[in-house]
PDB file of N, CA and C in Angstrom:
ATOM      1  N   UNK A   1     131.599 332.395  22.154  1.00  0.00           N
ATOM      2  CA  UNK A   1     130.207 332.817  22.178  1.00  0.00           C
ATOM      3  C   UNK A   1     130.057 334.022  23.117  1.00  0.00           C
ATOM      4  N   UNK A   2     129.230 334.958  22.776  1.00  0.00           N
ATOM      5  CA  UNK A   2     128.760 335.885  23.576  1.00  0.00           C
ATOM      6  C   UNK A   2     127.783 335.806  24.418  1.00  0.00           C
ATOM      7  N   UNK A   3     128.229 336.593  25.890  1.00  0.00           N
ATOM      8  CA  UNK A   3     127.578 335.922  26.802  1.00  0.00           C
ATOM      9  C   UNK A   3     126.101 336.642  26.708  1.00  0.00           C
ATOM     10  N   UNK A   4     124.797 336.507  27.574  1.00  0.00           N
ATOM     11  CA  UNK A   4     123.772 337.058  27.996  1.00  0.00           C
ATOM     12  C   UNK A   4     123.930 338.358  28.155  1.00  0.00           C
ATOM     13  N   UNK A   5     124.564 338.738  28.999  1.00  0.00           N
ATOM     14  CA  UNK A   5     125.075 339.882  29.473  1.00  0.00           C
ATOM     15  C   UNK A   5     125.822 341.415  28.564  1.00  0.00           C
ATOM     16  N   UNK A   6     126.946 340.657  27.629  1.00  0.00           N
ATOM     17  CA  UNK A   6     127.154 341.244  26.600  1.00  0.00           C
ATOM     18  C   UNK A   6     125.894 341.458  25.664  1.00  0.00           C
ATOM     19  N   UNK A   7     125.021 340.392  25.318  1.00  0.00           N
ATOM     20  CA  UNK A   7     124.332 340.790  24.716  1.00  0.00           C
ATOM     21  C   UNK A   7     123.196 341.986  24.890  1.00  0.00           C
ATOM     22  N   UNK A   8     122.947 341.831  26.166  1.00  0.00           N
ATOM     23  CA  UNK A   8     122.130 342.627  26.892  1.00  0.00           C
ATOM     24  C   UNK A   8     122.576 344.115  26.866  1.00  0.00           C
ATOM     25  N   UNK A   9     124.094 344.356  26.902  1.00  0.00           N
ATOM     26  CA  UNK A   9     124.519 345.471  27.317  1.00  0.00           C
ATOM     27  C   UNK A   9     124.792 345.848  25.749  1.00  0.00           C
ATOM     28  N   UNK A  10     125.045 345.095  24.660  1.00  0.00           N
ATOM     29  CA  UNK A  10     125.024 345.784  22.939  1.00  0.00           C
ATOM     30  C   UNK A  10     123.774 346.435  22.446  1.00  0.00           C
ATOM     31  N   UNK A  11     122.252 345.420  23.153  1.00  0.00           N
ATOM     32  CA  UNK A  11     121.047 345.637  22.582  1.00  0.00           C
ATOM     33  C   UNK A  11     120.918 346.757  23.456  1.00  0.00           C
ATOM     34  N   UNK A  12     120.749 346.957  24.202  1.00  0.00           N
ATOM     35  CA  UNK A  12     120.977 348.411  24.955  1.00  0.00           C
ATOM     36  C   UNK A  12     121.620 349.558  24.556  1.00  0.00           C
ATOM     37  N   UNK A  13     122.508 349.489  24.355  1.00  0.00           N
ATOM     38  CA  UNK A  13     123.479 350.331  23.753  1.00  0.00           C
ATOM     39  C   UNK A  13     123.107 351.221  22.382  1.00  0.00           C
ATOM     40  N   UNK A  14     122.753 350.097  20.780  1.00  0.00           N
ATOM     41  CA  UNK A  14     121.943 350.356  19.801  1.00  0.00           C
ATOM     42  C   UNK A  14     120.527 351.101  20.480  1.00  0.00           C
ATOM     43  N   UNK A  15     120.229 350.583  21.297  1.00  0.00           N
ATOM     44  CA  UNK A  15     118.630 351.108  21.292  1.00  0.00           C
ATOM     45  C   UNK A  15     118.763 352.708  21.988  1.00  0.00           C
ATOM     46  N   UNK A  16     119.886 353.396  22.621  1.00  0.00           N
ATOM     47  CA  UNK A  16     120.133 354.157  23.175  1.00  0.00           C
ATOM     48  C   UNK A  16     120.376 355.123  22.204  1.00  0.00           C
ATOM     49  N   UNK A  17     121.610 354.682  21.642  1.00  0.00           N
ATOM     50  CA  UNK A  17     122.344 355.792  20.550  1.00  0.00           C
ATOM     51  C   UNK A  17     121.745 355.828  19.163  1.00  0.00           C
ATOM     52  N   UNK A  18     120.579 355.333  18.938  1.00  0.00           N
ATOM     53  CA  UNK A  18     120.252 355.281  17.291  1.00  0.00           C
ATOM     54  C   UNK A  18     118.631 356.143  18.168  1.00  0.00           C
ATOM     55  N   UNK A  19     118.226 356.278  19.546  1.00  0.00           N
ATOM     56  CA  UNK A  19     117.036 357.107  19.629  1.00  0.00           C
ATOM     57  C   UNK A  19     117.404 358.241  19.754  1.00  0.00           C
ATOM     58  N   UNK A  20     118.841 358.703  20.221  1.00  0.00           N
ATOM     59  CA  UNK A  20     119.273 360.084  20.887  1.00  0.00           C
ATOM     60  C   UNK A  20     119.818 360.152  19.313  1.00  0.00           C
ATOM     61  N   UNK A  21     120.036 359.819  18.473  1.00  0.00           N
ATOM     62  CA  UNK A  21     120.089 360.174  16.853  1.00  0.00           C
ATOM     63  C   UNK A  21     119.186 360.980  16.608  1.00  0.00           C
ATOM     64  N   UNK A  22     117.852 360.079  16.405  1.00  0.00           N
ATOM     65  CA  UNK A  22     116.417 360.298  15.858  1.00  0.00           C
ATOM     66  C   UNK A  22     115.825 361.483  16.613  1.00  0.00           C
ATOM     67  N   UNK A  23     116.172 361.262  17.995  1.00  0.00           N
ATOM     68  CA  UNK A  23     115.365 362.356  18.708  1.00  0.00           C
ATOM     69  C   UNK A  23     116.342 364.155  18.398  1.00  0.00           C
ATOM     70  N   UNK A  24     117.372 363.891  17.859  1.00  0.00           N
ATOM     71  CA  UNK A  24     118.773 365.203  17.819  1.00  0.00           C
ATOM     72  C   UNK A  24     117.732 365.498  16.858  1.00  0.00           C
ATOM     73  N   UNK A  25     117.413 364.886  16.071  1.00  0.00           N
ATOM     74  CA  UNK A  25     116.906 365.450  14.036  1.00  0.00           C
ATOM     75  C   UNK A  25     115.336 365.528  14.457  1.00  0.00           C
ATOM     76  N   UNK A  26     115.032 365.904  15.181  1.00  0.00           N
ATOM     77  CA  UNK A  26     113.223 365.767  15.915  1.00  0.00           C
ATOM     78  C   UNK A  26     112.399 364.852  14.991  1.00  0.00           C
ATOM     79  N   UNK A  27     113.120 363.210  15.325  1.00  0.00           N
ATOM     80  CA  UNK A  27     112.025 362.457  14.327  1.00  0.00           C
ATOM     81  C   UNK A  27     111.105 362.145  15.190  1.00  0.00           C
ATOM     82  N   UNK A  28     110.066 361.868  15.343  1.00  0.00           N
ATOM     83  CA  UNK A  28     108.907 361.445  16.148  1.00  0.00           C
ATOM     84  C   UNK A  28     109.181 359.911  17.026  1.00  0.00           C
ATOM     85  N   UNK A  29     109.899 358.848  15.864  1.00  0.00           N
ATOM     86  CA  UNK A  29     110.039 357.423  16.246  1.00  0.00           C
ATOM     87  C   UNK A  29     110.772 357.294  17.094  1.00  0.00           C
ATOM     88  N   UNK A  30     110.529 356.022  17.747  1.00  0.00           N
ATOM     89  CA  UNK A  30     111.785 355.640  18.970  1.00  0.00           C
ATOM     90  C   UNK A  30     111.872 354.226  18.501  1.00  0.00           C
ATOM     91  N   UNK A  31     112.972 353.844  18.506  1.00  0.00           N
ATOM     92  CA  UNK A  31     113.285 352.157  18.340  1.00  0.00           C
ATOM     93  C   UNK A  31     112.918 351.450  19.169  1.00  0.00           C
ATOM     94  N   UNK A  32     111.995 350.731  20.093  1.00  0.00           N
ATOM     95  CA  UNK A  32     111.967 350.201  20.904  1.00  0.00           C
ATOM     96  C   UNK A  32     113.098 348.835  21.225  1.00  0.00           C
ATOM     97  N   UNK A  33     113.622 348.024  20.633  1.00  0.00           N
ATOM     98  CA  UNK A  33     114.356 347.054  20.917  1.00  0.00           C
ATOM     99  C   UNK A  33     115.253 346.369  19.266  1.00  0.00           C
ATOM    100  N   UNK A  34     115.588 345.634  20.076  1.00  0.00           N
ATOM    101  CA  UNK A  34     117.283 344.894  18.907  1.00  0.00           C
ATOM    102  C   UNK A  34     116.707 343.373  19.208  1.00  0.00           C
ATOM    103  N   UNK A  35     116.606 342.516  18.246  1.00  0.00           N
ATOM    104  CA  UNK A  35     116.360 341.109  18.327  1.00  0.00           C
ATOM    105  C   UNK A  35     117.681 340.318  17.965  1.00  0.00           C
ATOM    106  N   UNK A  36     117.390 339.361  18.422  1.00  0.00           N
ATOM    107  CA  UNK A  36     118.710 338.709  18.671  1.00  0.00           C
ATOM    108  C   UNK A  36     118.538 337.288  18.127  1.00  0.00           C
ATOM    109  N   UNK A  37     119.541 336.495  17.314  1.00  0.00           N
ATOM    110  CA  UNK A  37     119.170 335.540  16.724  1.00  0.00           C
ATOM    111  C   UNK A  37     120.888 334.338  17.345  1.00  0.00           C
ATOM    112  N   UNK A  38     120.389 333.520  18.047  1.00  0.00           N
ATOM    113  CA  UNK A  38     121.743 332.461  18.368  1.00  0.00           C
ATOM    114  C   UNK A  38     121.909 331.657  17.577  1.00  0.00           C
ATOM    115  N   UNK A  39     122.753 331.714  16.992  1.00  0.00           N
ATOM    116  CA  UNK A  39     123.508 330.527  15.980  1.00  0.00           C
ATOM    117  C   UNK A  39     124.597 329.537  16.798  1.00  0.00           C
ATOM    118  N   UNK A  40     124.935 328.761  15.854  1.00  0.00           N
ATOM    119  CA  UNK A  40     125.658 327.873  16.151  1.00  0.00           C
ATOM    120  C   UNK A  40     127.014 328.211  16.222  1.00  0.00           C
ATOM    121  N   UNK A  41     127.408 329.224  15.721  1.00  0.00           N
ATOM    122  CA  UNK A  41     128.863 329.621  15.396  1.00  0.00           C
ATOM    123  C   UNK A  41     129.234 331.363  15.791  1.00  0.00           C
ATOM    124  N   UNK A  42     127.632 332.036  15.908  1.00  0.00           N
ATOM    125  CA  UNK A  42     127.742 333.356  16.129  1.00  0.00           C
ATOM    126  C   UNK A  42     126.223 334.206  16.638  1.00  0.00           C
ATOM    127  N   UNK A  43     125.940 335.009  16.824  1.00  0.00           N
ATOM    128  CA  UNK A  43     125.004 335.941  17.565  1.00  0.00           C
ATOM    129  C   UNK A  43     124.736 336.958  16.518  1.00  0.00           C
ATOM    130  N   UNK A  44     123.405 337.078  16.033  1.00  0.00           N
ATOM    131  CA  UNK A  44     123.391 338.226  15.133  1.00  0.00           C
ATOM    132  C   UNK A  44     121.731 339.014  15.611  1.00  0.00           C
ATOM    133  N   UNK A  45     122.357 340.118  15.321  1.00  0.00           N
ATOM    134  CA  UNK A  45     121.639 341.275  16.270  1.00  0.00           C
ATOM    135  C   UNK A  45     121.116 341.987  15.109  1.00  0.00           C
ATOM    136  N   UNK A  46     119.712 342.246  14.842  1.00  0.00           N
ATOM    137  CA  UNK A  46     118.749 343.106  13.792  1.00  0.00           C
ATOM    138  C   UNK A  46     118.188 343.958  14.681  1.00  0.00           C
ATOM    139  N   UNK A  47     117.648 345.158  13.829  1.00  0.00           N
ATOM    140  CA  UNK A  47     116.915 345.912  14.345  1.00  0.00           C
ATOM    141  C   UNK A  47     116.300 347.422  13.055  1.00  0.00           C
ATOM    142  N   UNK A  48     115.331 347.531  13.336  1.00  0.00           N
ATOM    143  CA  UNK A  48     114.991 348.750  12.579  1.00  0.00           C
ATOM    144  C   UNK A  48     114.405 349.914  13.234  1.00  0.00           C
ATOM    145  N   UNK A  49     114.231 351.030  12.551  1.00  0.00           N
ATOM    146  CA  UNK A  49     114.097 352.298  12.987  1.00  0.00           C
ATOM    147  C   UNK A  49     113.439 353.183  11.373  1.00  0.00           C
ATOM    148  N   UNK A  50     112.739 354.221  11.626  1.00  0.00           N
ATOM    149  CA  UNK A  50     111.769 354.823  10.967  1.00  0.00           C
ATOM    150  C   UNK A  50     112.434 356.266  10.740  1.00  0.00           C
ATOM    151  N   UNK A  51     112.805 356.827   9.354  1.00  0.00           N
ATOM    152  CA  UNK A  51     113.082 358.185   9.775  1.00  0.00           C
ATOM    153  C   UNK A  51     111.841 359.276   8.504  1.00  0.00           C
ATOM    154  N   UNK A  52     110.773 359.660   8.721  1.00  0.00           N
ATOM    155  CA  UNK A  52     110.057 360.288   8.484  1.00  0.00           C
ATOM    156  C   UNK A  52     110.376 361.419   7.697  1.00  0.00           C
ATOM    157  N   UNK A  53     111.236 362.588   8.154  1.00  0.00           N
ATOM    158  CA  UNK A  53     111.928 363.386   7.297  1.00  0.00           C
ATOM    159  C   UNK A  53     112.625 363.395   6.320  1.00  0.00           C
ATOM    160  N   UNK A  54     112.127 362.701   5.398  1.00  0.00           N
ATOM    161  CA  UNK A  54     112.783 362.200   4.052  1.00  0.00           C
ATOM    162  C   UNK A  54     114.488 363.196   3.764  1.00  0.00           C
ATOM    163  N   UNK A  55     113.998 364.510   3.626  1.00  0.00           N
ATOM    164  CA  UNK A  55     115.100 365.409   3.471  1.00  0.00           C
ATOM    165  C   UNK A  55     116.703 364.914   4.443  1.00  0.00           C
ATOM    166  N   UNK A  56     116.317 364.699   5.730  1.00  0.00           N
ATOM    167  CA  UNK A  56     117.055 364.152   6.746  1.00  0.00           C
ATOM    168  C   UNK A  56     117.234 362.725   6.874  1.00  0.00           C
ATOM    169  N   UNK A  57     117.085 362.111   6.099  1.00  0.00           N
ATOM    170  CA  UNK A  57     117.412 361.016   5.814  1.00  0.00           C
ATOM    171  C   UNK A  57     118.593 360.627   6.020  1.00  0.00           C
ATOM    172  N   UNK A  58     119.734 361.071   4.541  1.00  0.00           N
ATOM    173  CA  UNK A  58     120.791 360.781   4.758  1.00  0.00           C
ATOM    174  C   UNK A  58     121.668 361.046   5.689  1.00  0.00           C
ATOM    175  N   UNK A  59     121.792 362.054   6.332  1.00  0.00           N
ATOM    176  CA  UNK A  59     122.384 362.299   7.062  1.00  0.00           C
ATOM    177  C   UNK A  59     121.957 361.742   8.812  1.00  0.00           C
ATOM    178  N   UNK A  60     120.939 361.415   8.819  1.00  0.00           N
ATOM    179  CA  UNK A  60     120.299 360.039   9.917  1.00  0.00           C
ATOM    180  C   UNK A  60     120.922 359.141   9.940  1.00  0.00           C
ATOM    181  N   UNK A  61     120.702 358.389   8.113  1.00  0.00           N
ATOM    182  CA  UNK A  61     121.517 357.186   8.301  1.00  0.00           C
ATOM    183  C   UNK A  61     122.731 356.906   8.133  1.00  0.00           C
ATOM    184  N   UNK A  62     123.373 357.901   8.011  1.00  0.00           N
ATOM    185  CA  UNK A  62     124.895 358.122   7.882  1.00  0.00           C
ATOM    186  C   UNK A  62     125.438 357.956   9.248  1.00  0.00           C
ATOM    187  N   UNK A  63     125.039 358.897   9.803  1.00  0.00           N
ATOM    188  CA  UNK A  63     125.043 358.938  11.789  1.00  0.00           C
ATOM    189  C   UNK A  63     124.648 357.481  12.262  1.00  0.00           C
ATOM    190  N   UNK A  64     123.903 356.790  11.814  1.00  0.00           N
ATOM    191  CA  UNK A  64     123.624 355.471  12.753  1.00  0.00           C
ATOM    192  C   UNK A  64     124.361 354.525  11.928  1.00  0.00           C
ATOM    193  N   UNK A  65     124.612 354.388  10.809  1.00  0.00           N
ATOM    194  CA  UNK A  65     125.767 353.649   9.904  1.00  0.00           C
ATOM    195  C   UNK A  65     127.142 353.687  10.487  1.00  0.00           C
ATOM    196  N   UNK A  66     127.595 354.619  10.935  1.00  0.00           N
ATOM    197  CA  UNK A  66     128.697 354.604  11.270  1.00  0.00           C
ATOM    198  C   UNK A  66     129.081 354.646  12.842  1.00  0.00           C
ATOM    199  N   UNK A  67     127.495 354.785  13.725  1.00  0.00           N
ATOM    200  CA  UNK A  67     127.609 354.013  14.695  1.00  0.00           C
ATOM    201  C   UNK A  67     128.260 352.591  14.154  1.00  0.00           C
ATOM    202  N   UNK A  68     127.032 352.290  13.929  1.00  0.00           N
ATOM    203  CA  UNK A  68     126.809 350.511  13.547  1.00  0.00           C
ATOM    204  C   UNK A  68     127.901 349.824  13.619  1.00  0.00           C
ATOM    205  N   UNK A  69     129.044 350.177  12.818  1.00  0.00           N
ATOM    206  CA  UNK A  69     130.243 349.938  12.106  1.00  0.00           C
ATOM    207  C   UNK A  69     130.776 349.449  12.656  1.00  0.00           C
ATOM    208  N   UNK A  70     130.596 349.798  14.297  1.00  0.00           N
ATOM    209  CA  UNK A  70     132.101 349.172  15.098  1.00  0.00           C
ATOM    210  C   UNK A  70     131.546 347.999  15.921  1.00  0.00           C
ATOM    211  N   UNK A  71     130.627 347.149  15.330  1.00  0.00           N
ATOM    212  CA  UNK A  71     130.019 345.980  15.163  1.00  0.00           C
ATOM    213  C   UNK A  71     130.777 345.517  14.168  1.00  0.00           C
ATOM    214  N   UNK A  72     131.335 345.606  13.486  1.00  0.00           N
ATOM    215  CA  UNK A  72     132.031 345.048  12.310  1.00  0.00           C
ATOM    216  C   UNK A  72     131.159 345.408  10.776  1.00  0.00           C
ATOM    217  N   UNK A  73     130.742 344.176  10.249  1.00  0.00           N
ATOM    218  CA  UNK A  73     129.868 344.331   9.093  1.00  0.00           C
ATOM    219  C   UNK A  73     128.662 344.583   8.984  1.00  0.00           C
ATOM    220  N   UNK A  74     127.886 345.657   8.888  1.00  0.00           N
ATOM    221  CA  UNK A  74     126.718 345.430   9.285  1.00  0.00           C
ATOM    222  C   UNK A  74     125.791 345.988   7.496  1.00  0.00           C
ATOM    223  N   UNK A  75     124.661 345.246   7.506  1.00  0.00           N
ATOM    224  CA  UNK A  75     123.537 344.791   6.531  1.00  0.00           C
ATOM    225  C   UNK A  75     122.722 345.729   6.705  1.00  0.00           C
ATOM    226  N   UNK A  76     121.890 347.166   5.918  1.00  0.00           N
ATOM    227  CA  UNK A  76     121.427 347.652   5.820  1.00  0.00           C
ATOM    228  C   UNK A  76     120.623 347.614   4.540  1.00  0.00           C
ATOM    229  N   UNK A  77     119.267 347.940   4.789  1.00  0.00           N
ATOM    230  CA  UNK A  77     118.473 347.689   3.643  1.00  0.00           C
ATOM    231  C   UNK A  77     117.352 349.235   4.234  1.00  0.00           C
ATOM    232  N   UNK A  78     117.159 349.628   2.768  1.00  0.00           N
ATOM    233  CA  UNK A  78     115.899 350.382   3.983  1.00  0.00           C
ATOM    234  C   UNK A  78     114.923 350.410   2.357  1.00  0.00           C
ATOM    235  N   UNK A  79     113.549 351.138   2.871  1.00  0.00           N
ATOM    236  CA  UNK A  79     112.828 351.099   1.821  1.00  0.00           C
ATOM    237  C   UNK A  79     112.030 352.058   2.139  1.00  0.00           C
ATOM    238  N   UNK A  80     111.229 352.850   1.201  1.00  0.00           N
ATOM    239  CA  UNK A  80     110.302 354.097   0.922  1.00  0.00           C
ATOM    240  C   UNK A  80     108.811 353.475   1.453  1.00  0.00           C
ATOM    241  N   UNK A  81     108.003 354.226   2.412  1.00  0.00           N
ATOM    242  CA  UNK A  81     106.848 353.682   2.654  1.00  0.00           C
ATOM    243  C   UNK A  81     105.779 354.830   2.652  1.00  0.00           C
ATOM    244  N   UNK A  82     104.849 354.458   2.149  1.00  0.00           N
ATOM    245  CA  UNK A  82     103.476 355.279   2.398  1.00  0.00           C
ATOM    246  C   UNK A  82     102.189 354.414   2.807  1.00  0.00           C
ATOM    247  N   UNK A  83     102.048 355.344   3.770  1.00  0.00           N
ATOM    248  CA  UNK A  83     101.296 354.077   4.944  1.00  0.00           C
ATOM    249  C   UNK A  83      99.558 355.188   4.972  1.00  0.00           C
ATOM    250  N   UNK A  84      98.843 355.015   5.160  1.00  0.00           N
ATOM    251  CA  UNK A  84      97.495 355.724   5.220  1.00  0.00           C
ATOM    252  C   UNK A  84      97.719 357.595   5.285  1.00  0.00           C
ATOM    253  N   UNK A  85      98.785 357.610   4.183  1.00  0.00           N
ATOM    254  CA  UNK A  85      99.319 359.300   3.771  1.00  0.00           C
ATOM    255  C   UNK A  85     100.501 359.727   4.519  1.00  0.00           C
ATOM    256  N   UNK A  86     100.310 358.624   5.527  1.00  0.00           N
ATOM    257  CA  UNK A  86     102.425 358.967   6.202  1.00  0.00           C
ATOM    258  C   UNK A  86     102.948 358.674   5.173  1.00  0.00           C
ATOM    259  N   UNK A  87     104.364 359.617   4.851  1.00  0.00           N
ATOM    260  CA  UNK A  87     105.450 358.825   4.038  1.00  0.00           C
ATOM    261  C   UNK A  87     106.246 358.546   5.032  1.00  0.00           C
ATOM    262  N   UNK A  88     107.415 357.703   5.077  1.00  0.00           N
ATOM    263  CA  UNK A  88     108.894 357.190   5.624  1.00  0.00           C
ATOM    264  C   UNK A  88     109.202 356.639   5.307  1.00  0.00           C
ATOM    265  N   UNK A  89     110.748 356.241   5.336  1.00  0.00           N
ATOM    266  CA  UNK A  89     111.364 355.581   5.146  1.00  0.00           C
ATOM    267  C   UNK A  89     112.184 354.358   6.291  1.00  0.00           C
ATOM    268  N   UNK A  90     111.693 353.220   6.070  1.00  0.00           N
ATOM    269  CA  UNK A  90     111.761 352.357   7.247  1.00  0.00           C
ATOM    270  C   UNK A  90     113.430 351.399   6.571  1.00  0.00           C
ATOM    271  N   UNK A  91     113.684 351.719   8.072  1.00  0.00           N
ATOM    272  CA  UNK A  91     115.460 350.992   7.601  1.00  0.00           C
ATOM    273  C   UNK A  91     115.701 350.480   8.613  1.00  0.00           C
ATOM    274  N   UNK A  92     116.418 348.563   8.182  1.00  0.00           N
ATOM    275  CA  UNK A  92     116.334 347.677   8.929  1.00  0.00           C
ATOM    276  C   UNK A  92     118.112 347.232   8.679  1.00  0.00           C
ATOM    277  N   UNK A  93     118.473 347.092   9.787  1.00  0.00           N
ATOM    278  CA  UNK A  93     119.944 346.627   9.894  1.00  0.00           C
ATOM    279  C   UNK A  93     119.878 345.276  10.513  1.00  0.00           C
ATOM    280  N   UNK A  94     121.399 344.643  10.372  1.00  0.00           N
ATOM    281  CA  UNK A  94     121.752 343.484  11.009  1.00  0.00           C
ATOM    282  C   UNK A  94     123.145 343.482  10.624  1.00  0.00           C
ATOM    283  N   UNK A  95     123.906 342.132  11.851  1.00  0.00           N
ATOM    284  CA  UNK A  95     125.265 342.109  11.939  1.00  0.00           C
ATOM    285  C   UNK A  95     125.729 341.201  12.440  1.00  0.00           C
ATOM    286  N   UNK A  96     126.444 339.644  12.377  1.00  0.00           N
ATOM    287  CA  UNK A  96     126.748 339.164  13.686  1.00  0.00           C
ATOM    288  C   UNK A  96     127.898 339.252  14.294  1.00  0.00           C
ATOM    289  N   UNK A  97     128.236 338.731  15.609  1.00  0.00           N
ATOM    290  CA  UNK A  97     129.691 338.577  15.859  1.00  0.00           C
ATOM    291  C   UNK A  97     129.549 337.329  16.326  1.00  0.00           C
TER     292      UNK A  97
END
């Protein structure tokens, strides 16, 4: 099992390198935090992030995908949003170890 501490220092870590992403490509959003789910057998860590610049998209989530990676497997889903004439695209990951 992973301790408090590790966990503390992974959710940190994601929340660091996926804002200095967003902020390189001048997206407006900041991730505020990584949620954390304890299982019985493993620790699995979600989190999402907003990238607005549709055009810059892929290459956003390419850059935080392959962060991600060295988490092992990680679950990406994202989806197209239009919110009171914002468009974005909101993309939500997860992974456990």
């Amino acid at each position: 099992m992973i301790s408090q501490e590790e966990k503390d220092k992974i959710k940190e870590e994601i929340v660091t390198k996926v804002n200095s992403i967003l902020e390189k490509n001048n997206e407006s959003y900041r991730m505020d935090k990584v949620n954390v789910l304890n299982k019985a057998d493993s620790v699995k860590f979600m989190g999402t992030y907003r990238v607005y610049d549709r055009r810059k998209y892929n290459s956003i989530s390419r850059e935080i995908e392959t962060f991600l990676k060295k988490y092992r497997d990680v679950s990406i889903n994202s989806k197209k949003i239009r919110d009171s004439g914002m468009k974005f695209t909101t993309v939500s990951f997860n992974f456990e170890l």
